[in-house]
C-alpha atoms as a PDB file:
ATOM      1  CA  UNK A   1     -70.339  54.766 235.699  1.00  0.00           C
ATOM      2  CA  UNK A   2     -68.004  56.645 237.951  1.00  0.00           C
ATOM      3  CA  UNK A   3     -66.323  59.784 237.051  1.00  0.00           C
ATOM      4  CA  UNK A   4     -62.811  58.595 237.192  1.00  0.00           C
ATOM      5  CA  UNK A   5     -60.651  56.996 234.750  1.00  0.00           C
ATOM      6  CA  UNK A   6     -60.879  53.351 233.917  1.00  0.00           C
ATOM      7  CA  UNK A   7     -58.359  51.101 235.411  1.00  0.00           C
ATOM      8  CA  UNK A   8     -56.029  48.882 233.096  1.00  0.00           C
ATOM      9  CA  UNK A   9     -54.684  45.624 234.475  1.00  0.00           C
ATOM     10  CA  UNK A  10     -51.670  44.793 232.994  1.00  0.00           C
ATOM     11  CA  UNK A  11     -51.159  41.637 234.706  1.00  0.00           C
ATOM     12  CA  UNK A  12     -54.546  40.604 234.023  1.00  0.00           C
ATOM     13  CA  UNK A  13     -54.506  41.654 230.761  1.00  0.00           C
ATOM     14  CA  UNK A  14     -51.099  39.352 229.888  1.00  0.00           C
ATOM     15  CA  UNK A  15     -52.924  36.926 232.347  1.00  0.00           C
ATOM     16  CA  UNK A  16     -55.831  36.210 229.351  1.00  0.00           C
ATOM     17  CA  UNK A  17     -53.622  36.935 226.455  1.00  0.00           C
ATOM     18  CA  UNK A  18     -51.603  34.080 228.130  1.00  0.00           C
ATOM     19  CA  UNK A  19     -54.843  32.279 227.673  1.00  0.00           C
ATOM     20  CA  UNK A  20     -56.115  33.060 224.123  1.00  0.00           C
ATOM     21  CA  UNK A  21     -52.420  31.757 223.021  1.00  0.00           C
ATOM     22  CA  UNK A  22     -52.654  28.930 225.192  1.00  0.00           C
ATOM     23  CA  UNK A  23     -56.001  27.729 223.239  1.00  0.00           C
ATOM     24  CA  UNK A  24     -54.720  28.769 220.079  1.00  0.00           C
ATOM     25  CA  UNK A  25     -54.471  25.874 217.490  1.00  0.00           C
ATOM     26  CA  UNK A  26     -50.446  25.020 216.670  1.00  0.00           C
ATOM     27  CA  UNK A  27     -51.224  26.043 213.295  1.00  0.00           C
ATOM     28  CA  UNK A  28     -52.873  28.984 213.928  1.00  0.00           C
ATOM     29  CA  UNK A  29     -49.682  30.522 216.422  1.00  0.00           C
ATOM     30  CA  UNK A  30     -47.198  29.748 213.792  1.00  0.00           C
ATOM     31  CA  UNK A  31     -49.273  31.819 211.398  1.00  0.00           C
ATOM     32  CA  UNK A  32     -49.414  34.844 213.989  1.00  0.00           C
ATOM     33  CA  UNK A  33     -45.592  34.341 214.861  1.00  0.00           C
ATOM     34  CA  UNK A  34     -44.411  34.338 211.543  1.00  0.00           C
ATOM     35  CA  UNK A  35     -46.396  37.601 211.048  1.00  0.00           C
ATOM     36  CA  UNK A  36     -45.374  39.450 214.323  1.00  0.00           C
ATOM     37  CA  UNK A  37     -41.999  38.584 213.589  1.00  0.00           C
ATOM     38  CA  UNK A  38     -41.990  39.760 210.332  1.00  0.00           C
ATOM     39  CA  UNK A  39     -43.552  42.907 211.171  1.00  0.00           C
ATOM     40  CA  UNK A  40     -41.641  43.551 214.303  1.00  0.00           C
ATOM     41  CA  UNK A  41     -38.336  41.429 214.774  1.00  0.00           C
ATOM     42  CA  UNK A  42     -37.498  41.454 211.386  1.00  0.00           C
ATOM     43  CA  UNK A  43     -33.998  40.591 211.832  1.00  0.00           C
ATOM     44  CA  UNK A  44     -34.622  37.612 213.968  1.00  0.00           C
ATOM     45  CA  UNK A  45     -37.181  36.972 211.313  1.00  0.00           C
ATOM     46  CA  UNK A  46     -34.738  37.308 208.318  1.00  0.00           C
ATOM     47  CA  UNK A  47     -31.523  35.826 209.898  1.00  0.00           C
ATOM     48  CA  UNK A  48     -33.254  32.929 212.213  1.00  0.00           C
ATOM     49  CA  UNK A  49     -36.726  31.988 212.178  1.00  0.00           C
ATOM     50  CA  UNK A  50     -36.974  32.326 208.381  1.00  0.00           C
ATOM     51  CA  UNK A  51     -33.809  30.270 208.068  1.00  0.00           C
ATOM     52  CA  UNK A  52     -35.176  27.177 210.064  1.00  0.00           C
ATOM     53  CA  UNK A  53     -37.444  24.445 208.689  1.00  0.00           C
ATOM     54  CA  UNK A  54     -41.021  24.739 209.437  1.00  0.00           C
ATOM     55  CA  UNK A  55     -41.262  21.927 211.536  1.00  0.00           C
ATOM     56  CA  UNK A  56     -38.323  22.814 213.911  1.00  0.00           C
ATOM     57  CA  UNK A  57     -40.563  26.248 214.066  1.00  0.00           C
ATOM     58  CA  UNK A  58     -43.718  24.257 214.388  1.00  0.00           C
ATOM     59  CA  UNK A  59     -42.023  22.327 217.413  1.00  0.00           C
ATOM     60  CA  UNK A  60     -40.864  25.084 219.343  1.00  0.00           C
ATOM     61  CA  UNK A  61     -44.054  27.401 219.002  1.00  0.00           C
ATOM     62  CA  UNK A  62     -45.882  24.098 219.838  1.00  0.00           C
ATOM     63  CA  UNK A  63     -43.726  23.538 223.166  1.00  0.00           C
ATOM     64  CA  UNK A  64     -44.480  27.321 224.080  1.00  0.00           C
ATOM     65  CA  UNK A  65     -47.987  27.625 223.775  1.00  0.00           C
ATOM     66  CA  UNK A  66     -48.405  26.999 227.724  1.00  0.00           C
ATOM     67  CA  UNK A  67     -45.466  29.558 228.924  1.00  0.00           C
ATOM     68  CA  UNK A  68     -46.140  32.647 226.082  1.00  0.00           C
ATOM     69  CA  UNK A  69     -48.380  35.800 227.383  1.00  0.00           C
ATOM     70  CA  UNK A  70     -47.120  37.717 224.571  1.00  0.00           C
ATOM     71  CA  UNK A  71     -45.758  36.842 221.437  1.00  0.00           C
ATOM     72  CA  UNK A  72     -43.198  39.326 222.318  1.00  0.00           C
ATOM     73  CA  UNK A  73     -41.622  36.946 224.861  1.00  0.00           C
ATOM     74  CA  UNK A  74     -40.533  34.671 221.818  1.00  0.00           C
ATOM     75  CA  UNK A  75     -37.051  35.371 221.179  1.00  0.00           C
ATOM     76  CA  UNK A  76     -36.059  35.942 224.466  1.00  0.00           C
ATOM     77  CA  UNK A  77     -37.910  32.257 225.441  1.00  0.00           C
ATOM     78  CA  UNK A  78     -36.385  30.434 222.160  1.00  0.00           C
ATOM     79  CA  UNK A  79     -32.924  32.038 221.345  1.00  0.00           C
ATOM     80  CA  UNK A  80     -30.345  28.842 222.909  1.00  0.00           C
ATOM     81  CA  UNK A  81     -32.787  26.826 220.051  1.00  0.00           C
ATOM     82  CA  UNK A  82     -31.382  28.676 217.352  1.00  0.00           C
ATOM     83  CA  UNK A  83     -27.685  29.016 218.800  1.00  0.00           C
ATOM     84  CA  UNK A  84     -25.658  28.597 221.361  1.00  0.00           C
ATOM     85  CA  UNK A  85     -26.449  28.758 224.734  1.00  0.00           C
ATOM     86  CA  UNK A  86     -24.153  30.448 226.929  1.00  0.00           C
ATOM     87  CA  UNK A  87     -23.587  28.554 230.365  1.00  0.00           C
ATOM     88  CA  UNK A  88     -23.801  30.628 232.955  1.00  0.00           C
ATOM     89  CA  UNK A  89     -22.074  29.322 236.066  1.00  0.00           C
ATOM     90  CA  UNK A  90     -23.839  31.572 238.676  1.00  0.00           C
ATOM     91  CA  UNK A  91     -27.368  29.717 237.617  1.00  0.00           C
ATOM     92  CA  UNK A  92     -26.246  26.078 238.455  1.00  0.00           C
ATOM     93  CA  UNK A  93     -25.997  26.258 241.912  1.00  0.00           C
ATOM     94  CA  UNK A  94     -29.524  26.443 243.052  1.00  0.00           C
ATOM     95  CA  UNK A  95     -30.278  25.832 247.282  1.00  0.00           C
ATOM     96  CA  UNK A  96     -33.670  25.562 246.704  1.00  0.00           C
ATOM     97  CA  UNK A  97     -33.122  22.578 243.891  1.00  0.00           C
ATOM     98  CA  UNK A  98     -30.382  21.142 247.043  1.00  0.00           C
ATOM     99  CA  UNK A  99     -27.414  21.998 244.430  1.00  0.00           C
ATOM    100  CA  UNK A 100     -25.024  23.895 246.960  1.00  0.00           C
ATOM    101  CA  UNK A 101     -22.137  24.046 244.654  1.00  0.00           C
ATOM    102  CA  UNK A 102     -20.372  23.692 241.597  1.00  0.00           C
ATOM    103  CA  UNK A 103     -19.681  20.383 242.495  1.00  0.00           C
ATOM    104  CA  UNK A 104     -23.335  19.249 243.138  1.00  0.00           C
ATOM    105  CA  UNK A 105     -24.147  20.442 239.668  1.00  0.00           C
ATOM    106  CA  UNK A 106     -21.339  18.447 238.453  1.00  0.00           C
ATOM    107  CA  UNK A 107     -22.306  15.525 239.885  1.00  0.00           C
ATOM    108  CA  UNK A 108     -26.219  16.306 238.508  1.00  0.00           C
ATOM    109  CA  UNK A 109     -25.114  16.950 234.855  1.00  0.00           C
ATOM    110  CA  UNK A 110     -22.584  13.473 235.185  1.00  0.00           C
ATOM    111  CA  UNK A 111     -25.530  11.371 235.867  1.00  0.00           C
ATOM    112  CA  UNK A 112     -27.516  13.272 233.591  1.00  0.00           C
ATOM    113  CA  UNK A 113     -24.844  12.305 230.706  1.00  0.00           C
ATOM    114  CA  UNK A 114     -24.690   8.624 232.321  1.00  0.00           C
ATOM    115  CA  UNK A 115     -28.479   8.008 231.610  1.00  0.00           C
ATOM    116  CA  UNK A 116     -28.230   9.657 228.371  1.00  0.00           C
ATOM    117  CA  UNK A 117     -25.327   7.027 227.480  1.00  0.00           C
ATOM    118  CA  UNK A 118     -27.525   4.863 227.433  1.00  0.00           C
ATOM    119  CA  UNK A 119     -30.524   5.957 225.202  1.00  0.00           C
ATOM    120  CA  UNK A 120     -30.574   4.640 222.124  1.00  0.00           C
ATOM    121  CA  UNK A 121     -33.216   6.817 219.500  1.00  0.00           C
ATOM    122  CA  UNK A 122     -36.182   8.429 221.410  1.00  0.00           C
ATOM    123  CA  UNK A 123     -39.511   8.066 219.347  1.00  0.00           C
ATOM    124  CA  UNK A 124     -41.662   8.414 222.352  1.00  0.00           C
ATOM    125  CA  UNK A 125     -41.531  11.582 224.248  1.00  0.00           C
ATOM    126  CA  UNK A 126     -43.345  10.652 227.281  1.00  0.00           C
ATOM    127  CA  UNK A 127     -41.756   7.479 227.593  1.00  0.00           C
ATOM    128  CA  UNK A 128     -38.281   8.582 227.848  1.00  0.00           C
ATOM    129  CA  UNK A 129     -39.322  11.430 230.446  1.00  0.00           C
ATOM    130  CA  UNK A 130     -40.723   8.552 232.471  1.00  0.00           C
ATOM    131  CA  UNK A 131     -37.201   6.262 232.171  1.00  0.00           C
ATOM    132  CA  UNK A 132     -35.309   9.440 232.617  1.00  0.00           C
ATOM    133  CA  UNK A 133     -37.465  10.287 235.450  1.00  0.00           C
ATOM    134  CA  UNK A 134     -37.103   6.601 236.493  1.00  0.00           C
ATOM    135  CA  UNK A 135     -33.296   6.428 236.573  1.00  0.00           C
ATOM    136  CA  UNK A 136     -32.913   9.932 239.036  1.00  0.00           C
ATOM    137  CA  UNK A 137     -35.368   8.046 241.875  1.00  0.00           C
ATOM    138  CA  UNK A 138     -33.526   4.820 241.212  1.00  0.00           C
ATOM    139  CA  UNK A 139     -30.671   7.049 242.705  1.00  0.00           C
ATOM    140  CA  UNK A 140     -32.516   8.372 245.268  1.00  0.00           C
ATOM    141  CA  UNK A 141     -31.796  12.389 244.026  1.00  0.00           C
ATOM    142  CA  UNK A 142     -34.800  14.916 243.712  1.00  0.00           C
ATOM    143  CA  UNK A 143     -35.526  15.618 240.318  1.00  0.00           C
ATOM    144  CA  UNK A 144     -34.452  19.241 240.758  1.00  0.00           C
ATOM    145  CA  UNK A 145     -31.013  17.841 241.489  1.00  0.00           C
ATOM    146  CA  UNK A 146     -30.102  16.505 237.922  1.00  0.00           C
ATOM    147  CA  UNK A 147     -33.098  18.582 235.749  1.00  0.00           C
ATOM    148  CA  UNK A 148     -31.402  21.691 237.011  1.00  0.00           C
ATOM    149  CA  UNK A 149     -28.248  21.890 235.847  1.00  0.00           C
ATOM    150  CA  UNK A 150     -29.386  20.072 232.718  1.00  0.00           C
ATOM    151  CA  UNK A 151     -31.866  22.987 231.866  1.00  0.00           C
ATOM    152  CA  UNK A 152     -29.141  25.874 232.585  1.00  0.00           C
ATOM    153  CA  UNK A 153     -26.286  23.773 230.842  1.00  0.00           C
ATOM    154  CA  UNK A 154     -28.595  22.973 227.723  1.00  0.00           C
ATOM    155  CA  UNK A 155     -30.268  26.625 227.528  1.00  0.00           C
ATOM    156  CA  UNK A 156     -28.278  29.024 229.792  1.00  0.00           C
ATOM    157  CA  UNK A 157     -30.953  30.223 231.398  1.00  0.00           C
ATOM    158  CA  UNK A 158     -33.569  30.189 234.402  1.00  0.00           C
ATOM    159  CA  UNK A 159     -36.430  29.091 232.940  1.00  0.00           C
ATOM    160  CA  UNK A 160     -36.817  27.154 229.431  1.00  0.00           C
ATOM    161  CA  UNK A 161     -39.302  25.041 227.468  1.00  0.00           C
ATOM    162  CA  UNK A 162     -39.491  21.717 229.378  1.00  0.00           C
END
């Protein structure tokens, strides 16, 4: 033992609470949402979470388990599910996704539309990831130059369930 204090990793400690939630069962997480936000976010609780159907809970806390560190992180992670999202302009262009304008993520979110034309009902996740997926190399983009500007147009923000 040394005589000074004891030193508290925060980033560590979010680092294996990210963990713990990761390994969590689906069930399980939904429980300890519903709780926390109960307890803590009760008006998201009462005018949100509380007003969607289990499943579409179940989906999104299922979707999340790999991004969460803290359950606090929820809301701010999930709110374009229960509303609107609000496009923000000054996220689509992106150099380091090769979208130099408003016009490249245009031309991203028009193809993006264009292959969605096309789908008829999805029943298999990973299968329509892999057509979608498909259809931007068929084109010859990067995937960063059509998933971009489909992520900030469909959540308005930076970073989003995938």
């Amino acid at each position: 033992m040394n005589r000074s204090g004891p030193i508290l990793d925060m980033v560590k400690l979010e680092w294996m609470n990210a963990q713990y939630i990761s390994k969590m069962e689906t069930s399980d997480l939904v429980v300890c949402m519903t709780e926390y936000l109960k307890k803590y976010q009760s008006d998201f609780y009462t005018h949100t979470f509380s007003k969607a159907s289990i499943e579409f809970n179940t989906k999104i806390i299922h979707e999340l388990k790999t991004r969460l560190k803290k359950l606090s992180e929820y809301i701010e992670l999930t709110s374009f599910l229960y509303g609107t999202a609000e496009l923000r302009s000054d996220l689509l262009v992106n150099p380091k996704m090769k979208i130099e304008s408003i016009d490249d993520a245009r031309t991203g979110l028009e193809f993006a539309r264009e292959i969605l034309s096309f789908v008829g009902e999805i029943s298999d996740l990973e299968s329509f990831k892999t057509m979608f997926l498909g259809k931007i190399a068929e084109r010859e983009y990067k995937n960063g130059f059509v998933l971009w500007p489909l992520r900030v147009a469909l959540s308005g923000a930076e970073f989003s369930p995938g």
